[in-house]
Protein backbone atom coordinates (compact mmCIF):
# COMPACT_ATOMS: atom_id res chain seq x y z
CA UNK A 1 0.00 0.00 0.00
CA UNK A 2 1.22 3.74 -0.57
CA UNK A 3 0.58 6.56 1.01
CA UNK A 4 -0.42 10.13 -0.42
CA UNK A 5 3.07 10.98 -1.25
CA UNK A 6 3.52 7.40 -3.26
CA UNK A 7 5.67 6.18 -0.11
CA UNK A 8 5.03 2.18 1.07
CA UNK A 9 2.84 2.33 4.37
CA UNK A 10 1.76 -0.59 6.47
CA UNK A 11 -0.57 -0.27 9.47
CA UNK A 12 -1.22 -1.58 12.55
CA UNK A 13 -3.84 -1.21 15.56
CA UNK A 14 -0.86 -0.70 17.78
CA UNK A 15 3.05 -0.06 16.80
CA UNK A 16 5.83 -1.28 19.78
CA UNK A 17 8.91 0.92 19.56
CA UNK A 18 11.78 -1.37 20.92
CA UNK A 19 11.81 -5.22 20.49
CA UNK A 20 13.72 -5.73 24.04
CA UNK A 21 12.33 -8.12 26.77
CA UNK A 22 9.68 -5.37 27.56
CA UNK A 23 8.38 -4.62 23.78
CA UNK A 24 8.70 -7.81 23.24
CA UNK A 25 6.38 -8.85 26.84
CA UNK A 26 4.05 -5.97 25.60
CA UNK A 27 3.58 -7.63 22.35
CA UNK A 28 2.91 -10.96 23.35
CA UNK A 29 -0.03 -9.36 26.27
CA UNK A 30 -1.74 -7.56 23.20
CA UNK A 31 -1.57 -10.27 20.91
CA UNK A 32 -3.21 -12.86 23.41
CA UNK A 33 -5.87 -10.30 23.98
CA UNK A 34 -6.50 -10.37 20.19
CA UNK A 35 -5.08 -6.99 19.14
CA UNK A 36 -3.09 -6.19 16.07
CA UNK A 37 0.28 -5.57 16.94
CA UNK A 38 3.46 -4.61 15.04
CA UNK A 39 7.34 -4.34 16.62
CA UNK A 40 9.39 -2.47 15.17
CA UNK A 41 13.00 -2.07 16.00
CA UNK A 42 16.59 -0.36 14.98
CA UNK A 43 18.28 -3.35 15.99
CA UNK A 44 18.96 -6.70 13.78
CA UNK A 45 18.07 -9.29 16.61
CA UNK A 46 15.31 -9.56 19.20
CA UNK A 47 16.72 -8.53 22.39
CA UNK A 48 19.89 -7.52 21.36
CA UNK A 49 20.15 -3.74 22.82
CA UNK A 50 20.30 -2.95 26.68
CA UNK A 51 18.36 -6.28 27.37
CA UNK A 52 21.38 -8.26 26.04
CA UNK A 53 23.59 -6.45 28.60
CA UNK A 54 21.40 -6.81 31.34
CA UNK A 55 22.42 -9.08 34.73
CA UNK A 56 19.00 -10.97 34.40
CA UNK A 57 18.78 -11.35 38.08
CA UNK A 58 15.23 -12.19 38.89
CA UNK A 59 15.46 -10.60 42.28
CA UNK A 60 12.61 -10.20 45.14
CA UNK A 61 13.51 -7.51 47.43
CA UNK A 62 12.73 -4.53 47.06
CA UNK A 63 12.63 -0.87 48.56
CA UNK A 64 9.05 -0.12 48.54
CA UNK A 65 6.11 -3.05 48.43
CA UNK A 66 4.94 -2.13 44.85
CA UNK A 67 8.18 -3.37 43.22
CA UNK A 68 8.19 -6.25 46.04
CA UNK A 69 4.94 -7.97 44.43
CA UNK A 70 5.59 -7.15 40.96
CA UNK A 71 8.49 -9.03 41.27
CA UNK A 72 6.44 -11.75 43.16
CA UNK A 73 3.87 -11.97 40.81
CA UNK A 74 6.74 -12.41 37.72
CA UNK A 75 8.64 -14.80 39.60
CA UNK A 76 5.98 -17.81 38.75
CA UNK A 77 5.82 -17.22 35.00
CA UNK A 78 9.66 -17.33 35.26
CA UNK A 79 9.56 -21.11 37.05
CA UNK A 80 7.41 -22.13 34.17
CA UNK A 81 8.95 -20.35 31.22
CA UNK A 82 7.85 -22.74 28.75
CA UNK A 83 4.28 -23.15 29.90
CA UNK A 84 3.46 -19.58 29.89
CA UNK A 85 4.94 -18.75 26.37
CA UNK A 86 2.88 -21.93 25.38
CA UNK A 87 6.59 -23.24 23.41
CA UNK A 88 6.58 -26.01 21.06
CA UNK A 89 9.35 -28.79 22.91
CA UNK A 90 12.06 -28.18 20.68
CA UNK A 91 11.85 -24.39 20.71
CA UNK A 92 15.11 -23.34 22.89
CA UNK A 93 14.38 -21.64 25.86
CA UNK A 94 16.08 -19.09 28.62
CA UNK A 95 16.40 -20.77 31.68
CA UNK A 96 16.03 -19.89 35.23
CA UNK A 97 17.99 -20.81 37.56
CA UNK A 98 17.46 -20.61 41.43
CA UNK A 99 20.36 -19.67 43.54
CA UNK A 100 18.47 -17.40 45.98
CA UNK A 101 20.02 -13.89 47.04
CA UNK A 102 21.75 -12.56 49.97
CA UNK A 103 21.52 -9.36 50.93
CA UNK A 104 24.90 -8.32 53.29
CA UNK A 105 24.03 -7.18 56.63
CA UNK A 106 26.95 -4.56 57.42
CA UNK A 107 25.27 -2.46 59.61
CA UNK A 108 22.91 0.28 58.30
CA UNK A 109 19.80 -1.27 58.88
CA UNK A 110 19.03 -1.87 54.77
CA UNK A 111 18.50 -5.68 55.52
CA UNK A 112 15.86 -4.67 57.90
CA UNK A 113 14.19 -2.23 55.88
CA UNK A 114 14.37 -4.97 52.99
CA UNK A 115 12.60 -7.89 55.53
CA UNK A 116 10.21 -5.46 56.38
CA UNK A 117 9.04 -5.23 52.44
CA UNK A 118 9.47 -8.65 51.66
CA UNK A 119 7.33 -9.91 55.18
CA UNK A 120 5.18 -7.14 54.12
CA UNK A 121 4.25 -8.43 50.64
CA UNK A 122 4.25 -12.69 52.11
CA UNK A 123 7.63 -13.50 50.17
CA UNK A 124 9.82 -16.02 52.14
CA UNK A 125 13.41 -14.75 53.69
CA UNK A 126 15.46 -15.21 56.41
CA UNK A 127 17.69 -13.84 58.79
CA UNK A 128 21.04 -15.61 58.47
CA UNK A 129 23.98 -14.81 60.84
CA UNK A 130 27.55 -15.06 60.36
CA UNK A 131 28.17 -18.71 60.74
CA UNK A 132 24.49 -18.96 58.61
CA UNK A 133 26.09 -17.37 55.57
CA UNK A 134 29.14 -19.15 55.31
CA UNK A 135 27.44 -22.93 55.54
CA UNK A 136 25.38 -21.38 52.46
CA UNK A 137 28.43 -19.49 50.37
CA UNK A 138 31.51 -20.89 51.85
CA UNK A 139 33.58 -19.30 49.87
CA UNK A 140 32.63 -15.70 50.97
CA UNK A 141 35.19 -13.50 53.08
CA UNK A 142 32.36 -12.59 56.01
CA UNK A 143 34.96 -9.14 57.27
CA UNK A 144 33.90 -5.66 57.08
CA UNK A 145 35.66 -3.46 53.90
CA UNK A 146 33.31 -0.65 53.78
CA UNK A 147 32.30 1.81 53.50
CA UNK A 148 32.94 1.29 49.83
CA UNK A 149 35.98 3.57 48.41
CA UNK A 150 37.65 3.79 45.55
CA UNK A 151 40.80 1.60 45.23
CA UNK A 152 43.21 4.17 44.82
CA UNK A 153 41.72 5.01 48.48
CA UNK A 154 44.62 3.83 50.71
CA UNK A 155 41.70 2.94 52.65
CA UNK A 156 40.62 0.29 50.37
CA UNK A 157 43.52 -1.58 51.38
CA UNK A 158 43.52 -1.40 54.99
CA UNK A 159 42.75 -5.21 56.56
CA UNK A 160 39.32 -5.52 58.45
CA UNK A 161 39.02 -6.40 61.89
CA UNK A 162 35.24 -6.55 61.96
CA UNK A 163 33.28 -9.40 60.47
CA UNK A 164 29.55 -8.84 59.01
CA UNK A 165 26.51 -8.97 61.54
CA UNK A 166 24.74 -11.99 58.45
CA UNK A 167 22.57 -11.47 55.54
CA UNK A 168 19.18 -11.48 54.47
CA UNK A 169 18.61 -14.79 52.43
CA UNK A 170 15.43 -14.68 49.59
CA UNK A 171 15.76 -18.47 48.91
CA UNK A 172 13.59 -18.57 45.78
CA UNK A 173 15.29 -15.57 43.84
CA UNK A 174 17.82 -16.81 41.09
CA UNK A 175 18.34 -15.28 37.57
CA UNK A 176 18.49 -16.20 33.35
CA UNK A 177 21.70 -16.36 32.17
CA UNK A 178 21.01 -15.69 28.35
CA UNK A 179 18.05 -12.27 28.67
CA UNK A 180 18.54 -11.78 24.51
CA UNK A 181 17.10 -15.23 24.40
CA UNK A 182 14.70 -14.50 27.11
CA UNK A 183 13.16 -11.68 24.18
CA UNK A 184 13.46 -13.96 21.61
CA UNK A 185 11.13 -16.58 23.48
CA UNK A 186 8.96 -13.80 23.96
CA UNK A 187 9.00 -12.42 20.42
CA UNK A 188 8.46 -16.00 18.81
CA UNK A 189 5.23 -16.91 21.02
CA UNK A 190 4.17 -13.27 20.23
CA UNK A 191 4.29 -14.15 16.80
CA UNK A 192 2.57 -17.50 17.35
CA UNK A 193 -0.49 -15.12 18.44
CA UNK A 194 -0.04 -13.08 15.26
CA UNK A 195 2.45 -10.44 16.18
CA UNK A 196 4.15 -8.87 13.66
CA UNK A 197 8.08 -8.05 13.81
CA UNK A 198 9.76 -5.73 11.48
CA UNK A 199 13.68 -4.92 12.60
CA UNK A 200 16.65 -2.97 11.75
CA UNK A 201 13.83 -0.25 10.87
CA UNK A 202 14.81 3.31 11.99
CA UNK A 203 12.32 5.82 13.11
CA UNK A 204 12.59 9.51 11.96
CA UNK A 205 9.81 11.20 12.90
CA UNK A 206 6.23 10.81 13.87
CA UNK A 207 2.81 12.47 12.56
CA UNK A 208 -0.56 12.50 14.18
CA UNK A 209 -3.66 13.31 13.04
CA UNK A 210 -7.39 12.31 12.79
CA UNK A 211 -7.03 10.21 15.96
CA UNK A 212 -3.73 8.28 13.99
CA UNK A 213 -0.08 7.81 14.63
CA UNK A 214 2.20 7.81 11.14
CA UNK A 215 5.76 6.50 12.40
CA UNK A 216 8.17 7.46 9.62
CA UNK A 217 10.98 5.04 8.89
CA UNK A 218 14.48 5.93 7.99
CA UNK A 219 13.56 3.93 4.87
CA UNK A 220 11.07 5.71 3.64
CA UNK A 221 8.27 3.35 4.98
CA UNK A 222 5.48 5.39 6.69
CA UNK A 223 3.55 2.51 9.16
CA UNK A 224 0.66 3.66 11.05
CA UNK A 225 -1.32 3.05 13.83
CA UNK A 226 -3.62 4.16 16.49
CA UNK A 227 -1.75 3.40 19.78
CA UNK A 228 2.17 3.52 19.85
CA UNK A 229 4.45 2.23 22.81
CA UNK A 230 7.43 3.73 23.38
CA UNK A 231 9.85 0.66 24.74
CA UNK A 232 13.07 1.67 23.08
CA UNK A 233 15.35 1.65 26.15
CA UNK A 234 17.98 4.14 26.01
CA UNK A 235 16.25 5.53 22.94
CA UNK A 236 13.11 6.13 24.45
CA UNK A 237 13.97 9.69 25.60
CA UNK A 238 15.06 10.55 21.75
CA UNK A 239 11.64 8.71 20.96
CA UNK A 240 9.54 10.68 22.56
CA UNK A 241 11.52 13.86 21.44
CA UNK A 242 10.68 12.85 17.95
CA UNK A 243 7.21 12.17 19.12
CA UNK A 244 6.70 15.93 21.02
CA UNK A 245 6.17 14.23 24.31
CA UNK A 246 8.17 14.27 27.82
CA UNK A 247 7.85 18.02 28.93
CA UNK A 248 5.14 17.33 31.57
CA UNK A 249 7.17 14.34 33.00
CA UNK A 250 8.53 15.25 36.78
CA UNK A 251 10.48 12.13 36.52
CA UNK A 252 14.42 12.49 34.55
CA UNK A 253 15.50 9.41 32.62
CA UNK A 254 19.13 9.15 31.76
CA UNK A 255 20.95 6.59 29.80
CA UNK A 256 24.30 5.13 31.93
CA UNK A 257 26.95 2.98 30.50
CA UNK A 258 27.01 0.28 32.79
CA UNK A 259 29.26 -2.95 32.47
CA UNK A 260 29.37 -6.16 34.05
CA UNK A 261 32.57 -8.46 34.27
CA UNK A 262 33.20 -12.20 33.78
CA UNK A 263 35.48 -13.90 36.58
CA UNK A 264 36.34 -17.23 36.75
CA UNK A 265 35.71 -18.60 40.49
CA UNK A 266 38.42 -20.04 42.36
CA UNK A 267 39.98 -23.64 41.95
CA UNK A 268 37.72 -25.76 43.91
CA UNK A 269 34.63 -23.22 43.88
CA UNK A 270 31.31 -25.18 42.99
CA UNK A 271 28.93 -22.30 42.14
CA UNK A 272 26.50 -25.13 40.85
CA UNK A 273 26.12 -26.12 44.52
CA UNK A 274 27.26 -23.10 46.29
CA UNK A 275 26.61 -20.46 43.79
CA UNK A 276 24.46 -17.18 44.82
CA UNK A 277 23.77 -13.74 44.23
CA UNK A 278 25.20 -11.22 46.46
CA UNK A 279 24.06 -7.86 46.98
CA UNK A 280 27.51 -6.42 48.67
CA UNK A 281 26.90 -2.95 49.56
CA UNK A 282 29.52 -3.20 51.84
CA UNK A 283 32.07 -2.97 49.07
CA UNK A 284 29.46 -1.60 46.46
CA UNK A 285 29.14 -4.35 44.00
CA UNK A 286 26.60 -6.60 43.20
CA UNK A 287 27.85 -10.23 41.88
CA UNK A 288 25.97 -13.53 40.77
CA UNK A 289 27.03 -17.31 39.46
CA UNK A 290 27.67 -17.32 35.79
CA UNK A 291 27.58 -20.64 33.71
CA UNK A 292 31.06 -22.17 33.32
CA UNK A 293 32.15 -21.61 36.88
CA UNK A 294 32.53 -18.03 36.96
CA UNK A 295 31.03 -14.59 38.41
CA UNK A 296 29.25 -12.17 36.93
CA UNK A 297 30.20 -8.87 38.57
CA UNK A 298 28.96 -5.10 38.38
CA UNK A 299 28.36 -1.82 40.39
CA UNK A 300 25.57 -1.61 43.08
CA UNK A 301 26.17 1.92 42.46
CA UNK A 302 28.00 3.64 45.21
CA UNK A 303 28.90 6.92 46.01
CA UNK A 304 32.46 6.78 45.10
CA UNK A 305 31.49 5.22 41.80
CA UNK A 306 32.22 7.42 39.13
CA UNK A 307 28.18 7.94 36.76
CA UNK A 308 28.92 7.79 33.14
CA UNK A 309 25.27 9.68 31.41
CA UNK A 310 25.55 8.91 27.99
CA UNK A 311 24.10 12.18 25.71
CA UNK A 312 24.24 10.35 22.48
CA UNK A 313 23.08 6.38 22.53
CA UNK A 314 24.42 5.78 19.60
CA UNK A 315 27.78 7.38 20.75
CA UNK A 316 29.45 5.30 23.33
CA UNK A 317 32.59 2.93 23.97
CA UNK A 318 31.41 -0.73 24.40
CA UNK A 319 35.16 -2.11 25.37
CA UNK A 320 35.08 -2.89 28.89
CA UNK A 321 37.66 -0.47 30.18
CA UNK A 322 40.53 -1.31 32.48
CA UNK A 323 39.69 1.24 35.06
CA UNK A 324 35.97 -0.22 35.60
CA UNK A 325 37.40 -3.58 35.54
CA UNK A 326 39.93 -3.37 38.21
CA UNK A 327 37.17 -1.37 40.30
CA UNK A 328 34.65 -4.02 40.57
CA UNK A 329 37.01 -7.34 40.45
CA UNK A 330 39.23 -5.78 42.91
CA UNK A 331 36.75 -5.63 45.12
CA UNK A 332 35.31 -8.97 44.18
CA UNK A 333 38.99 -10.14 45.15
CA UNK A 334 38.14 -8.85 48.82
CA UNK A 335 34.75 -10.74 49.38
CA UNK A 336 36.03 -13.83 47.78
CA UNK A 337 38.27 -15.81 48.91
CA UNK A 338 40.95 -17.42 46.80
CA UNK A 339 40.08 -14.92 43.40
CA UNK A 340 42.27 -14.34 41.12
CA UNK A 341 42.31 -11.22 38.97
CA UNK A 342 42.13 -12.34 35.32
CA UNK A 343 44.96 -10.49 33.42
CA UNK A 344 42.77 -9.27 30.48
CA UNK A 345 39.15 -7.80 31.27
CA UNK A 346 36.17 -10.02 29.86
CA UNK A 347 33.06 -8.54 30.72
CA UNK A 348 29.68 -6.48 29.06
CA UNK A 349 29.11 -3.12 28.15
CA UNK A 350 25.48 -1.82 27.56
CA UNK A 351 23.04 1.64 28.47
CA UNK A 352 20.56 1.55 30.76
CA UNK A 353 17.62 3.86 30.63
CA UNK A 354 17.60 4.61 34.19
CA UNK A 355 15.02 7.21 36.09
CA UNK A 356 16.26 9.28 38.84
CA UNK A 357 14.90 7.06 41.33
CA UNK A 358 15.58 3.64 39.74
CA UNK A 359 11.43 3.12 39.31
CA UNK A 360 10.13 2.71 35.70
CA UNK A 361 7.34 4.66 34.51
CA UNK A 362 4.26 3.11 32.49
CA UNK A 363 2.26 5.38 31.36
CA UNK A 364 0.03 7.17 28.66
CA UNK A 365 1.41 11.13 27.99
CA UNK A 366 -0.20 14.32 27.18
CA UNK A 367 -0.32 13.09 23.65
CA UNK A 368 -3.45 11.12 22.94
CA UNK A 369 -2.48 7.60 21.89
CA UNK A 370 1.05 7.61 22.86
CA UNK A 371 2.11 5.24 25.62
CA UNK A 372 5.48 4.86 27.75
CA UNK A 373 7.79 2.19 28.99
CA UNK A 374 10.96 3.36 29.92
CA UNK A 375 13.54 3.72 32.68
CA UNK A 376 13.11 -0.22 32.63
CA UNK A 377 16.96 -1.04 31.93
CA UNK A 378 18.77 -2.59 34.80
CA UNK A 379 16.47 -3.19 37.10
CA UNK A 380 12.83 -4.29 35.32
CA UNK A 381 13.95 -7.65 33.50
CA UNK A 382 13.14 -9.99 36.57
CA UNK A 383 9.63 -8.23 35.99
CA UNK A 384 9.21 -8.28 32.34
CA UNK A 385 6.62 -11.11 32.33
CA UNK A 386 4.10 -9.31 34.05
CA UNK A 387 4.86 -6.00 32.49
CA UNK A 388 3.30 -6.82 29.20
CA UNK A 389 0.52 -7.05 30.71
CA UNK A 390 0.30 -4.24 32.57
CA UNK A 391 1.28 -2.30 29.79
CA UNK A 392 -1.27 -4.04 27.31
CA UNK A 393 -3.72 -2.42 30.21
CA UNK A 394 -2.47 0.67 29.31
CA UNK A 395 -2.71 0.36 26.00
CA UNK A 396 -6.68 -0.79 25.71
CA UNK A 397 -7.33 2.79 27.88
CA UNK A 398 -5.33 4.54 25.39
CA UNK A 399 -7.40 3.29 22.61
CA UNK A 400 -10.77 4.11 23.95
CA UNK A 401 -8.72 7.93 24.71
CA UNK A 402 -8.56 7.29 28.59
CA UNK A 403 -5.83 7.76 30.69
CA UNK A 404 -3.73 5.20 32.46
CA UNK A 405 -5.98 3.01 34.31
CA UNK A 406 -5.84 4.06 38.25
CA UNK A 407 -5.31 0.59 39.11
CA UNK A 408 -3.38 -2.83 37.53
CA UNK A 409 -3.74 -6.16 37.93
CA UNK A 410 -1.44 -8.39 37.85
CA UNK A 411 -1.80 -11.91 35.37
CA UNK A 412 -0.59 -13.93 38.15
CA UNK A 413 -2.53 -13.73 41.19
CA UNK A 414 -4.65 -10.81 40.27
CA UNK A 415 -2.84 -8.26 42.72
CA UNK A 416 -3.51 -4.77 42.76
CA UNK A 417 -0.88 -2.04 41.47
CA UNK A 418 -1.09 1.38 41.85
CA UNK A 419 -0.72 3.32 38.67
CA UNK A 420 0.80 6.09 40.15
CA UNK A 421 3.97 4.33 41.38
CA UNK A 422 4.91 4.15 37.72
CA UNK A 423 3.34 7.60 36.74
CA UNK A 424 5.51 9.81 34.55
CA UNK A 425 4.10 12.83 36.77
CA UNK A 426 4.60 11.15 40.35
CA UNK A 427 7.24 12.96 42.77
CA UNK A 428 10.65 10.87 42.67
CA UNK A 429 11.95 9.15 45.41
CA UNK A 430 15.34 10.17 45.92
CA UNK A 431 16.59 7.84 48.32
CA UNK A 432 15.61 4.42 45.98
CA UNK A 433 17.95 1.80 45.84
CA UNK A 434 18.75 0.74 42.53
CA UNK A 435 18.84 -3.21 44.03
């Protein structure tokens, strides 16, 4: 089909910017509810933008009890991957893996605050003390380093005396190890329920009139719709530039370079038995078991940690530098015992579209029939499952012109979310952890 200006147009009921693990979730929720959907993205692979560099930790603490039970009402359709994508048996799926997390008690009453949520919300933990956390990761140095500094801090190298008070334990967290794949599992049983996927497909610009949306492609395709989702990751702020929305937001998204390092455990480490994920703000990292015997390492983003805010996501170094590197496996070096610091950096480099309190924001705008998922990278993939459907919520008020519905529901166990916690208007909490 052609448009008035003899360009090729295709059209959809709705149009997903961004075919990442949230488009992706988004599209499969529509489709299943029997709406036309088309996913469009810049990329040349499902899942291969800031999803691909994600952790994929799927864990259940949380700061506040909203994120608490979305994260408890994802955590099911994760166990049962295969079921709820409804996948042929010899489709290849992400897999989950349980390891439970450990949250390191050090003092400042976070692991309190943390069993607080997760008590409040019915999710299993428990307090484990100092002999408690070494029968479960016996390779773990238990002493005091903090607070975290930076390793050209003389301080950094000053040997503890102290030993940690324990952890918080959340047995049934874990994570995937593959989150491109993840997408791509999504994507294909999208497509099973007649979702449409159209990729390395640029927008340019947007139009809208008579109560449409014309996305205009780089290639001179002009595809239209009457809903579009904005789910392009660190793209989503240029997105919704192109699109005229974002001035009434109260909420700042930025997109951070953010990398995560490969380590190879110590000789005699079994991370299949052993293996868990760590949340160390004691020394400011964050660390989990990676296939083939190894950690998987990153910032939990202390103070002395340099922010990189990438202006231009199109514009960035993807080399895992030397400087990052020797930050976060030094310190890796200190809480486990017997590490050895690799001689050449392995690791991942990726943008996260982060808001300024770590929170995403789903949402419709000021711009009839233009919906938002952003500030999702980094911390949102343990909830993607659930998203899509909450976001498909937002998506049928959209198209009968309402705004975001006041109230979700989750696809799990039908609990209750507030829509404001992810409004794009709603006041910021400053003092958010970003996990």
């Amino acid at each position: 089909m052609e448009d008035e200006q003899g360009g090729r147009r295709e059209h959809a009921e709705v149009i997903v910017v961004g075919a990442g693990v949230i488009g992706t979730s988004t599209a499969l929720a529509l489709a299943r509810h029997g709406h036309d959907v088309l996913v469009i993205d810049r990329g040349s692979a499902i899942g291969h933008g800031s999803t691909s560099s994600s952790a994929g930790i799927i864990r259940l603490h949380a700061d506040d009890p909203v994120s608490c039970s979305l994260a408890m009402e994802a955590l099911p359709l994760w166990e049962s991957w295969r079921d709820f994508l409804r996948a042929p048996d010899d489709e290849e799926m992400a897999q989950f893996v349980r390891c439970g997390s450990v949250i390191l008690d050090h003092g400042d009453g976070a692991t309190d605050r943390y069993a607080e949520v997760l008590a409040s919300c019915g999710a299993a933990a428990e307090q484990l003390d100092a002999a408690g956390l070494l029968e479960l990761a016996p390779y773990l140095d238990i002493h005091r380093f903090g607070p975290p500094v930076d390793i050209t801090n003389d301080a950094f190298w000053v040997e503890p005396t102290e030993l940690l008070q324990g952890a918080l334990h959340t047995p049934a967290s874990g994570y995937v190890g593959d989150p491109a794949l993840a997408a791509k599992n999504l994507a294909d049983a999208a497509a099973r329920e007649g979702a449409r996927f159209r990729l390395r497909s640029e927008v340019s610009g947007f139009d809208h009139s008579d109560e449409t949306w014309t996305v205009r492609l780089a290639d001179g395709v002009n595809l239209t719709a009457q809903v579009v989702v904005n789910a392009a990751g660190p793209h989503s702020a240029h997105i919704n530039a192109l699109a005229g929305v974002g001035d009434d937001f109260t909420v700042g998204v930025r997109q951070l370079r953010e990398e995560l390092h490969h380590v190879p455990a110590p000789p005699g480490v079994n991370l299949e038995r052993d293996g868990v994920h760590v949340v160390d703000s004691d020394l400011g990292i964050n660390f989990r078991p990676e296939g083939g015997g190894a950690f998987l390492v990153g910032s939990n983003g202390a103070e002395c940690d340099p922010v990189t805010v990438v202006d231009d996501p199109d514009d960035f170094s993807a080399q895992v530098s030397v400087r990052s590197w020797d930050r976060q496996v030094l310190r890796l070096a200190r809480r486990v015992r017997g590490l050895t610091v690799p001689p050449r950096p392995r690791g991942v480099v990726g943008l996260y579209d982060a808001t300024d309190d770590w929170a995403p924001i789903y949402d419709t705008t000021a711009r009839e029939g233009f919906v938002v998922a952003m500030g999702t990278s980094g911390n949102q993939f343990k909830t993607a499952p659930v998203v899509g459907d909450l976001m498909r919520q937002i998506v049928e008020s959209a198209l009968e012109k309402e705004q975001a519905p006041a109230v979700l529901h989750g696809q799990t166990t039908g609990r209750e979310f507030p829509g404001a916690a992810f409004s794009r208007q709603r006041t910021a909490v400053a003092a958010r952890s970003r996990g």
